[in-house]
C-alpha atoms as a PDB file:
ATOM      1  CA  UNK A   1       0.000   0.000   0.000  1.00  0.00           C
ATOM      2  CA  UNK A   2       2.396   2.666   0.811  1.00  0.00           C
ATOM      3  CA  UNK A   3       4.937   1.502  -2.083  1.00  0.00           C
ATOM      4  CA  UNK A   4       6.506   5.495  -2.476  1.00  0.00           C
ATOM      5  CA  UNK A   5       8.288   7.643  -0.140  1.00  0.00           C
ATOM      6  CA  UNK A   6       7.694  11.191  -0.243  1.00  0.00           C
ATOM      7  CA  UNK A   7      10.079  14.434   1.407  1.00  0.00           C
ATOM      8  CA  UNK A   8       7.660  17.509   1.975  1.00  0.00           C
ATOM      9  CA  UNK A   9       9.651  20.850   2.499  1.00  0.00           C
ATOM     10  CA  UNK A  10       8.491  24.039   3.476  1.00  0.00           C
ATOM     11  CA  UNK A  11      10.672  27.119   2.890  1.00  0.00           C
ATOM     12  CA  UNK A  12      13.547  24.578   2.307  1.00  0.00           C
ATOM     13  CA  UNK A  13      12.576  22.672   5.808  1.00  0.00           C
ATOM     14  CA  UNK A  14      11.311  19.565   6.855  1.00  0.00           C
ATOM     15  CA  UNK A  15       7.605  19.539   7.612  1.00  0.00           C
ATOM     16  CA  UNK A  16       7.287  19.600  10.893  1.00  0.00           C
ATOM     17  CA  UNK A  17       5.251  15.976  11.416  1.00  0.00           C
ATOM     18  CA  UNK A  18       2.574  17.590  13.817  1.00  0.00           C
ATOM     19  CA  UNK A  19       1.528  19.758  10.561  1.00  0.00           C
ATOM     20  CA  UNK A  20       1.448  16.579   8.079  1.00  0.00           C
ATOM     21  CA  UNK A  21      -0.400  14.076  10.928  1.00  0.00           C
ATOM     22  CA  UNK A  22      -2.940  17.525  11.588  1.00  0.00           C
ATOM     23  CA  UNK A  23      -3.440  17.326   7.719  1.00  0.00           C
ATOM     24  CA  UNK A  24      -3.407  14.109   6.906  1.00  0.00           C
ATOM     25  CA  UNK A  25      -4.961  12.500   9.798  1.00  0.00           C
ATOM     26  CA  UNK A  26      -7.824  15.096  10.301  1.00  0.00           C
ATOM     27  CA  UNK A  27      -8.486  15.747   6.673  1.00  0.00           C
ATOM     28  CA  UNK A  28     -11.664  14.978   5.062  1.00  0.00           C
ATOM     29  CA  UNK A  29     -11.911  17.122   1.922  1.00  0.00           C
ATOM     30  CA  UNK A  30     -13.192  13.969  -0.086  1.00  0.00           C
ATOM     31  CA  UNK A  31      -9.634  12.762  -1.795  1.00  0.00           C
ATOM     32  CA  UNK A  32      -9.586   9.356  -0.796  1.00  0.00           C
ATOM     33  CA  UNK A  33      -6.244   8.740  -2.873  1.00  0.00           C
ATOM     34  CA  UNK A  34      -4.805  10.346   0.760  1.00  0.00           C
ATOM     35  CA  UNK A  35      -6.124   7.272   2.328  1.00  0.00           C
ATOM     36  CA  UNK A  36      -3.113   5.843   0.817  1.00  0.00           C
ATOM     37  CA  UNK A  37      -0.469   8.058   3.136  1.00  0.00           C
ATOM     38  CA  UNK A  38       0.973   7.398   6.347  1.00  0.00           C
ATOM     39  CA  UNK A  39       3.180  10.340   8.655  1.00  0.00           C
ATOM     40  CA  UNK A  40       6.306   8.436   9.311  1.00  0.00           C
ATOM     41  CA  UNK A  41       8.573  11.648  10.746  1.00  0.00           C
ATOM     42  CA  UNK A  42       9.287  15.269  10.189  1.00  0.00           C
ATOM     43  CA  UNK A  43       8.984  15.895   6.255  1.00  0.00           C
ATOM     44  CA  UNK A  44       8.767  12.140   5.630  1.00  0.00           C
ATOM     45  CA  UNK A  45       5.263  10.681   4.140  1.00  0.00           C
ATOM     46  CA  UNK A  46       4.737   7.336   2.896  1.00  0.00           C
ATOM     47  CA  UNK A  47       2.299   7.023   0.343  1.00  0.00           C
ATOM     48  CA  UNK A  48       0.253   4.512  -2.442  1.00  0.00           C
ATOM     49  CA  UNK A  49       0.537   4.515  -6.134  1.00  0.00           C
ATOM     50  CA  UNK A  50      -2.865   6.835  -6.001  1.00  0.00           C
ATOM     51  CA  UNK A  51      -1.519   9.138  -4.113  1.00  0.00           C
ATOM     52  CA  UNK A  52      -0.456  12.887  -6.890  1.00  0.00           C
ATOM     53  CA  UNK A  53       2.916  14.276  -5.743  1.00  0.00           C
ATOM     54  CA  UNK A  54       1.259  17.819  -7.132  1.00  0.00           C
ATOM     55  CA  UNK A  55      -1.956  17.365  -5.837  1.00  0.00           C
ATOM     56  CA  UNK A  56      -0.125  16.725  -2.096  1.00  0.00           C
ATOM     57  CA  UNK A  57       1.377  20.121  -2.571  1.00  0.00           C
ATOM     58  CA  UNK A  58      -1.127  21.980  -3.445  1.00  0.00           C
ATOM     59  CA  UNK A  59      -3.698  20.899  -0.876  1.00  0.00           C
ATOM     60  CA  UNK A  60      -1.269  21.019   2.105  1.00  0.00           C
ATOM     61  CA  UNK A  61      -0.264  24.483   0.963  1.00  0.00           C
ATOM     62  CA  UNK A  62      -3.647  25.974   1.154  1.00  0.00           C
ATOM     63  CA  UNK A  63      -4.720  23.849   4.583  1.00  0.00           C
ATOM     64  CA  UNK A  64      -1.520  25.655   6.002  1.00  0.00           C
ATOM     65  CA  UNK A  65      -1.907  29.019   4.119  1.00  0.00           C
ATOM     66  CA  UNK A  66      -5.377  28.797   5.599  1.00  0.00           C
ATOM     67  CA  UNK A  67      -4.917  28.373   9.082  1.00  0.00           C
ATOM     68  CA  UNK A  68      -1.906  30.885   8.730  1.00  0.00           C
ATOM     69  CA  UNK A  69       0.751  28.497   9.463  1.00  0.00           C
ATOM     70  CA  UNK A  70       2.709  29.287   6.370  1.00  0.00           C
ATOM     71  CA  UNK A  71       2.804  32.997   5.273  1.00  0.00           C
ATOM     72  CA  UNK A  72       1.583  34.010   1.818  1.00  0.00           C
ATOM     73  CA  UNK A  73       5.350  33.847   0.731  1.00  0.00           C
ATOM     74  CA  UNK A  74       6.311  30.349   2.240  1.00  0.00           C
ATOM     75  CA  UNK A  75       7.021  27.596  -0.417  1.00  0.00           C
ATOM     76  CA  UNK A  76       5.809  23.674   0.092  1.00  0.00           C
ATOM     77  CA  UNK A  77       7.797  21.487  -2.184  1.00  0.00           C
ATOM     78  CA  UNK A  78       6.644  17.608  -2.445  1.00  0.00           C
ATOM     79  CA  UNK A  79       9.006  15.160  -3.664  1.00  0.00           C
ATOM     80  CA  UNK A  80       9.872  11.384  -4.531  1.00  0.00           C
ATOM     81  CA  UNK A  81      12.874   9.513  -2.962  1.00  0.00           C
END
């Protein structure tokens, strides 16, 4: 199930893993491809083959843009290792 491992920055950081396990393990926006994930440490995320590299960007920079966690300036990058 979680067959990729995934590095998510912000501002050139690691996520801190209370921000991913707020998002991930609280969210219910309807994607159910983030079923597929799993918090395993600060900026670490494992994830399924469903599971958009983009798409986990995006969302997790407007949940924290939203609740003013990141400023309008801060950059979330999502990648593969």
């Amino acid at each position: 199930m979680f067959a990729r491992k995934l590095r998510v920055e912000v501002d050139g950081k690691a996520a801190p893993q209370e921000w991913l396990e707020q998002y991930f393990m609280r969210n219910f926006v309807g994607l159910s491809a983030f079923d597929e994930t799993l918090v395993t440490g600060d900026g670490e995320l494992e994830a399924g083959l469903g599971v958009a590299v983009e798409t986990v960007r995006e969302e997790l920079e407007k949940w924290w843009r939203g609740r003013k966690m990141i400023g309008e300036g801060g950059r979330v990058e999502v990648t593969e290792r």
